[in-house]
N, C-alpha and C. Protein backbone atom coordinates (compact mmCIF):
# COMPACT_ATOMS: atom_id res chain seq x y z
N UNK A 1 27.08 -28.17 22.17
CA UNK A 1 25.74 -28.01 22.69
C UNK A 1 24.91 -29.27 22.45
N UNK A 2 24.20 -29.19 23.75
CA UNK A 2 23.00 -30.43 23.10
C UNK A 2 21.61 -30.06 22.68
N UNK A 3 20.83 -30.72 22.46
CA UNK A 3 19.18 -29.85 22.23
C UNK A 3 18.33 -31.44 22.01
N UNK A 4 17.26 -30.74 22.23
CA UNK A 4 16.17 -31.73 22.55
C UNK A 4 15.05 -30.98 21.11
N UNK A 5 14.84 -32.21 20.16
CA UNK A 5 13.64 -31.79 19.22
C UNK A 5 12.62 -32.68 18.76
N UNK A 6 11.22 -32.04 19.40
CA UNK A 6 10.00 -32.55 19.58
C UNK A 6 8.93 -32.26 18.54
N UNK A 7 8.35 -33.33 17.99
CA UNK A 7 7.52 -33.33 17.35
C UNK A 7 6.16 -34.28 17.60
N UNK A 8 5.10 -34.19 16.79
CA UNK A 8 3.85 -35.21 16.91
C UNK A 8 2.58 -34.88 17.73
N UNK A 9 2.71 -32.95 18.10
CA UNK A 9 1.44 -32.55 18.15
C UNK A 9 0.98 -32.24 17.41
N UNK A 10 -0.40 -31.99 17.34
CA UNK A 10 -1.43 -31.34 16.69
C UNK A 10 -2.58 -31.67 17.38
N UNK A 11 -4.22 -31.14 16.39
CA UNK A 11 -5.30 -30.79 16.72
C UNK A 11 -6.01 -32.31 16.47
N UNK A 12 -6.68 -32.68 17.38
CA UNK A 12 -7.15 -33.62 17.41
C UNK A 12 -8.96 -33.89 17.94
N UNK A 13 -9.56 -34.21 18.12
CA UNK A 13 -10.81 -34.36 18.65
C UNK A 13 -10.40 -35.50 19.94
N UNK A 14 -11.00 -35.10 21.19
CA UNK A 14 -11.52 -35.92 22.26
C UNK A 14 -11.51 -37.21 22.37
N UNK A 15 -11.14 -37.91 22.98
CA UNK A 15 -10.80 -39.72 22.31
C UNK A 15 -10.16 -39.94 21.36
N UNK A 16 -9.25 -39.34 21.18
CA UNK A 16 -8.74 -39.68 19.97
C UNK A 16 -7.22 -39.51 20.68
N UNK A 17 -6.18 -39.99 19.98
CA UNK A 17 -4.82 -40.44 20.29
C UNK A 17 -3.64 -39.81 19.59
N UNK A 18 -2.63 -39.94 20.34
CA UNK A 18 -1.41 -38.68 19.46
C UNK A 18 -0.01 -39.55 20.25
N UNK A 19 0.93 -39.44 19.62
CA UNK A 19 2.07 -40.12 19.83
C UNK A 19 2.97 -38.82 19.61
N UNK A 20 3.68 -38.25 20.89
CA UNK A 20 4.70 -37.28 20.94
C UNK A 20 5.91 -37.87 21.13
N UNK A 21 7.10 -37.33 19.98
CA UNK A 21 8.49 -37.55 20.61
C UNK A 21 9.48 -36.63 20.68
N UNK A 22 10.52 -36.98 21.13
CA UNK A 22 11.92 -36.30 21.71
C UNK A 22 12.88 -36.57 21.22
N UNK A 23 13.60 -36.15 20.58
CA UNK A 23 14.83 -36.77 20.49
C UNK A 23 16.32 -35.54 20.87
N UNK A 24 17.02 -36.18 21.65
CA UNK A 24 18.09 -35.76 22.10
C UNK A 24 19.54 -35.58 21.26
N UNK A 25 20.22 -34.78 20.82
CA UNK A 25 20.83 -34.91 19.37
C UNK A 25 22.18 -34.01 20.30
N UNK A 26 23.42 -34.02 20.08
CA UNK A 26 24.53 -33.20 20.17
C UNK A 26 25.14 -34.00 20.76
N UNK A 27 26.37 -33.29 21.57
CA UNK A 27 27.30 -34.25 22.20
C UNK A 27 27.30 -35.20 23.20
N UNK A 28 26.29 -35.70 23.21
CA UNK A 28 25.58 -36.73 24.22
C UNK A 28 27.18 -37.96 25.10
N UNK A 29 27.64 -37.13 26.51
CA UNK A 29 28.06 -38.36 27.03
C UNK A 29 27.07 -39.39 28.25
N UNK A 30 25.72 -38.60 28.44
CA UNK A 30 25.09 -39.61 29.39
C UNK A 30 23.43 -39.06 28.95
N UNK A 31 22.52 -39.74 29.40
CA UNK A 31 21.63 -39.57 28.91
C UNK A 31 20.53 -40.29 30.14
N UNK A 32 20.16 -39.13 31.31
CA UNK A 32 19.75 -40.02 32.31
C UNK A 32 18.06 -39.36 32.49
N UNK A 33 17.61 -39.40 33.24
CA UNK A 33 15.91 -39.39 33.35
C UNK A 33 15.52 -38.28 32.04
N UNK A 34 14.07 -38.81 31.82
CA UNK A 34 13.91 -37.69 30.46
C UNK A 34 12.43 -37.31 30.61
N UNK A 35 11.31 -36.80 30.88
CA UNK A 35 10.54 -36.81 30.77
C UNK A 35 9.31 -36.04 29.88
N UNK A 36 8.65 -35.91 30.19
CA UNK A 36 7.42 -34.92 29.54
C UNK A 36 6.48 -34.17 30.73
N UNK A 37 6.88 -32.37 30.73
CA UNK A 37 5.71 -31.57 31.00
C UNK A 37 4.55 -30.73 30.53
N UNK A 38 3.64 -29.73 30.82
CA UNK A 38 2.90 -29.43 29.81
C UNK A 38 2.52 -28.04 30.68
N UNK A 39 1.98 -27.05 30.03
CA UNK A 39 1.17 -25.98 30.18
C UNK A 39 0.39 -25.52 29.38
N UNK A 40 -0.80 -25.28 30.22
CA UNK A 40 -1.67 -25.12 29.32
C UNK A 40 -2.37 -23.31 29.20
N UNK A 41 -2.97 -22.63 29.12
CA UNK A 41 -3.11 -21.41 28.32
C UNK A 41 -3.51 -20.80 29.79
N UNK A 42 -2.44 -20.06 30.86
CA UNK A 42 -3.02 -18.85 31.36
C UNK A 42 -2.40 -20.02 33.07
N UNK A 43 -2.28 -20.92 32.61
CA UNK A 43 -1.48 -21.95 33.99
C UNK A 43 -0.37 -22.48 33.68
N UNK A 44 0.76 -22.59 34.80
CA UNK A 44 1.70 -23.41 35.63
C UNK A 44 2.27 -24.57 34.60
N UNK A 45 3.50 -24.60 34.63
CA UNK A 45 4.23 -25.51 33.46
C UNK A 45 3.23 -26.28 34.86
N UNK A 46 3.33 -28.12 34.28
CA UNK A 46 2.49 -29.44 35.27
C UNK A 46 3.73 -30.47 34.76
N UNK A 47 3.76 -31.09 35.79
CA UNK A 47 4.44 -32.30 35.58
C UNK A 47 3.35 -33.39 34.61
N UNK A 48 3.76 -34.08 33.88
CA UNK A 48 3.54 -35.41 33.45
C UNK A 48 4.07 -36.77 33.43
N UNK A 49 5.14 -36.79 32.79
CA UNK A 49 5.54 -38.32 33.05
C UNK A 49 7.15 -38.29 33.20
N UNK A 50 7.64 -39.08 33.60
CA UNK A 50 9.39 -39.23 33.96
C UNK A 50 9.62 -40.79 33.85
N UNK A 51 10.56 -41.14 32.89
CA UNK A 51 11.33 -42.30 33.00
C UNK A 51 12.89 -42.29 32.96
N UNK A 52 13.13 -43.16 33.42
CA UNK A 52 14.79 -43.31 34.18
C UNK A 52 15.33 -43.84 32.91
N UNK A 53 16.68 -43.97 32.84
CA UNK A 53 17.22 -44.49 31.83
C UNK A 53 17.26 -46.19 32.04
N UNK A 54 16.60 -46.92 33.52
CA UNK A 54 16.70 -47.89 33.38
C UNK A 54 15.18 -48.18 32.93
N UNK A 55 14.37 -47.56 32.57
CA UNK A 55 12.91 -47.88 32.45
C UNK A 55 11.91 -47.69 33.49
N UNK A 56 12.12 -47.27 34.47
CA UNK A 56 11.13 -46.98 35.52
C UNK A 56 10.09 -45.38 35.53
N UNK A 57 8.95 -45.74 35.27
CA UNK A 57 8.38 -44.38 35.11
C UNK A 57 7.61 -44.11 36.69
N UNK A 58 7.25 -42.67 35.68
CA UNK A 58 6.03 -42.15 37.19
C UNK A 58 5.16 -41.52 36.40
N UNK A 59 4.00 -41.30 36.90
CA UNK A 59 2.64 -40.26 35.92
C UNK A 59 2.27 -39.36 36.90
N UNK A 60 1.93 -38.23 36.40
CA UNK A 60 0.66 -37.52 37.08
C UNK A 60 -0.31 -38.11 37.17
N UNK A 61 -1.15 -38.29 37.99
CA UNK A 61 -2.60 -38.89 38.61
C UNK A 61 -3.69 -38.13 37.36
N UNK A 62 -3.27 -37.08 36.80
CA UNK A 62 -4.22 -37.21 35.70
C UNK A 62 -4.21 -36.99 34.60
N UNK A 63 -2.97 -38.13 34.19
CA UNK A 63 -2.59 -38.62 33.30
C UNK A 63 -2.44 -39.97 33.03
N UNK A 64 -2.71 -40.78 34.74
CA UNK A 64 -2.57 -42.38 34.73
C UNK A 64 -3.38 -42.87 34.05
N UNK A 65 -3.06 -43.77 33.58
CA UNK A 65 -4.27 -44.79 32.98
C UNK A 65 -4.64 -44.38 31.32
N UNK A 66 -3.66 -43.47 30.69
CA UNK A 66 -4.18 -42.80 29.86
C UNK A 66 -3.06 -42.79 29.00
N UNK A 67 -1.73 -42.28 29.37
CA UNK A 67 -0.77 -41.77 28.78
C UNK A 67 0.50 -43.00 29.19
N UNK A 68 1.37 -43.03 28.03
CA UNK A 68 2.18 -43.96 28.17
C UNK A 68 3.72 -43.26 27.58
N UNK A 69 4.82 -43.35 28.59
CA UNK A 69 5.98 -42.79 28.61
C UNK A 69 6.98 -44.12 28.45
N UNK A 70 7.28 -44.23 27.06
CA UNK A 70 8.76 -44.99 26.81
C UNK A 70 9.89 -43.99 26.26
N UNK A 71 10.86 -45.43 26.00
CA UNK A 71 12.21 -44.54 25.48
C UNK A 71 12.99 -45.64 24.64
N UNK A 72 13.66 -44.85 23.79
CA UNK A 72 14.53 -46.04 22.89
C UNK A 72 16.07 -45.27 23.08
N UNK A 73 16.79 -46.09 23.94
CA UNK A 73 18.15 -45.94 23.95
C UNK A 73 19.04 -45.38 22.91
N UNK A 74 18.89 -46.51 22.04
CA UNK A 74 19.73 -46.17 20.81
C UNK A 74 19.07 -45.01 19.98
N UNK A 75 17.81 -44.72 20.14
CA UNK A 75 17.87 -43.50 19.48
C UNK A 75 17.84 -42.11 20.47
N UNK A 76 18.28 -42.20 21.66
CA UNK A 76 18.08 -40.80 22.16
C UNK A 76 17.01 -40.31 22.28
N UNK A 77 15.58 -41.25 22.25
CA UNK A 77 14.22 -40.62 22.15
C UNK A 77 13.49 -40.81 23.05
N UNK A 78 12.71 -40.15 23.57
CA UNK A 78 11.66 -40.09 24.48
C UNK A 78 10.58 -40.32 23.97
N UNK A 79 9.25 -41.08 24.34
CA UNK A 79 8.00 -40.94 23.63
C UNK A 79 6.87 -40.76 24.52
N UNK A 80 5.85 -39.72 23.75
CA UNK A 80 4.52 -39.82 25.35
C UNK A 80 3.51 -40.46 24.38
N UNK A 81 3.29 -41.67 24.58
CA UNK A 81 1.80 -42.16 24.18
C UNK A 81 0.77 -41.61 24.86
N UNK A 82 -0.09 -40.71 23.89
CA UNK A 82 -1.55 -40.00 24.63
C UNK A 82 -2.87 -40.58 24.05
N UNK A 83 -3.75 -41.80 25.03
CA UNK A 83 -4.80 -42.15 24.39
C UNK A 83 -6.18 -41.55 25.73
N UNK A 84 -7.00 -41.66 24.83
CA UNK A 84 -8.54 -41.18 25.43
C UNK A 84 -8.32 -40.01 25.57
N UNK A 85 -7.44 -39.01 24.48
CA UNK A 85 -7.45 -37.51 25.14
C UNK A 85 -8.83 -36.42 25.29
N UNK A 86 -8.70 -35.50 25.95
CA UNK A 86 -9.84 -34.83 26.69
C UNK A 86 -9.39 -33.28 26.45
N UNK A 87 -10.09 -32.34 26.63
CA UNK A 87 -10.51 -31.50 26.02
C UNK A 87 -9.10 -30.48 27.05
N UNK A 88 -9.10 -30.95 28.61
CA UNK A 88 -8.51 -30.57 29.31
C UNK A 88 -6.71 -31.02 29.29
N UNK A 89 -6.62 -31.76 28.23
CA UNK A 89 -5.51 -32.41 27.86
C UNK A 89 -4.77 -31.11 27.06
N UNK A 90 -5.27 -30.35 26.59
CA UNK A 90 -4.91 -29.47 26.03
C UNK A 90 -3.60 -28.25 26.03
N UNK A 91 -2.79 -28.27 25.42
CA UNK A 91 -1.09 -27.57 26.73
C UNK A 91 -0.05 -27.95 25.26
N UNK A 92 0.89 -26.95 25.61
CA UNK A 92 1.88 -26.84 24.92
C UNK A 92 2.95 -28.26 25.62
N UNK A 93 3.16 -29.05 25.21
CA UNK A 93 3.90 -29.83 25.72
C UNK A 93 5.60 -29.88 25.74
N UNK A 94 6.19 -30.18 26.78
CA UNK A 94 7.78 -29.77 26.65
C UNK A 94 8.61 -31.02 27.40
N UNK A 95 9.50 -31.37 26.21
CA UNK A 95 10.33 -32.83 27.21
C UNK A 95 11.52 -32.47 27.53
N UNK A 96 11.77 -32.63 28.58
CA UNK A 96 13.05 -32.33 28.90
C UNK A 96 13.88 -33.42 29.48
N UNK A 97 15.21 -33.70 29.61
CA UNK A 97 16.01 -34.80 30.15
C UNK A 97 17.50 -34.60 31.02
N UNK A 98 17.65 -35.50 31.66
CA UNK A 98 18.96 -34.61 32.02
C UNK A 98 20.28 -35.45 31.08
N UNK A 99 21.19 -34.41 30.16
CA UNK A 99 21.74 -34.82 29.65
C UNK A 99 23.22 -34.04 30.15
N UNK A 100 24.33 -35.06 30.20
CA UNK A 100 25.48 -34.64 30.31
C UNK A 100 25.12 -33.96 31.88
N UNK A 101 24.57 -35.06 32.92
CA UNK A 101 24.08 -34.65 34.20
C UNK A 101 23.54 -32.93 34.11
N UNK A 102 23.07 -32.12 33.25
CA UNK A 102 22.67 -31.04 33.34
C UNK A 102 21.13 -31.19 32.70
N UNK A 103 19.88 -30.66 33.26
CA UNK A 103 18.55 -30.69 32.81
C UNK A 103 18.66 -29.80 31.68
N UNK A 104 17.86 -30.30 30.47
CA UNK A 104 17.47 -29.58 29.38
C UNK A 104 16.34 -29.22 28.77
N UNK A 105 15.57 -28.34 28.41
CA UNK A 105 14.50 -28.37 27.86
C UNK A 105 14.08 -28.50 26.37
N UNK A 106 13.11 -28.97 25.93
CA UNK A 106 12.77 -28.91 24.67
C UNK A 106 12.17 -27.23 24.76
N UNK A 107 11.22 -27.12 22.75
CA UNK A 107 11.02 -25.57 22.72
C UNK A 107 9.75 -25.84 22.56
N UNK A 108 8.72 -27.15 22.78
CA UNK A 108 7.79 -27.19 22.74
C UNK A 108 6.91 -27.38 22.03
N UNK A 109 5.75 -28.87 22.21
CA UNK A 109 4.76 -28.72 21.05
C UNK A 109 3.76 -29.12 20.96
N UNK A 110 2.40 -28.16 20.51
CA UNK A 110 1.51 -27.90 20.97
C UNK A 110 0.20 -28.95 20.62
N UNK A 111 -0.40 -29.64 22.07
CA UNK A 111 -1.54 -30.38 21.33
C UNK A 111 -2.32 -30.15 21.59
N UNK A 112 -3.83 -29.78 20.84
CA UNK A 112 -5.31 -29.57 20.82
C UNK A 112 -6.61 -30.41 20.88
N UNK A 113 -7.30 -30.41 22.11
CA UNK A 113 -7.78 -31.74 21.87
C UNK A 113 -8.96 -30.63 21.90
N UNK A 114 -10.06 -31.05 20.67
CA UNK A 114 -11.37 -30.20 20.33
C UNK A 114 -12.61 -31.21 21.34
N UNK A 115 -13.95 -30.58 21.82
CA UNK A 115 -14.71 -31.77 22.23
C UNK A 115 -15.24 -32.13 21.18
């Protein structure tokens, strides 16, 4: 089995910044797009960010300009840099990747942005 385990939410105040990661752990033979989605209390998992294993990302439009999606190879990790967060930023966050060409999900983790 493989699994995806995420940490680096919590409660934060409004403008203020949080660094979420992923890391991908089990029998890893490929390790290809990985990204980060979110839902927030009573709505729709939302897309957020996707990067390729060669480095090419994409954002949600309201998340551009704000949030920053890398990855470190050698460690199997995904990262969502979240700065200027907002009150509406608020959502259980979940990364998922496709590993061993099959999509996986993380179990999720939760960030609070207070105004």
């Amino acid at each position: 089995q493989v699994q995806l385990l995420e940490s680096g939410g919590g409660l934060l105040q409004a403008g203020g910044s949080l660094r979420l990661s992923c890391a991908a752990s089990g029998n890893i033979f490929s390790l290809n797009d990985m990204g980060w989605y979110r839902q927030a209390p009573g709505k729709q998992r939302e897309f957020v960010a996707v990067i390729t294993s060669g480095g090419s990302t994409n954002y949600a439009d309201s998340v551009k300009g704000r949030f920053t999606i890398s990855r470190d190879n050698a460690k199997n990790t995904v990262y969502l840099q979240m700065n200027s967060l907002k009150p509406e930023d608020t959502a259980v966050y979940y990364c998922n990747a496709v590993i061993n060409r099959l999509l996986s999900w993380g179990q999720g983790t939760q960030v609070t942005v207070s105004s």
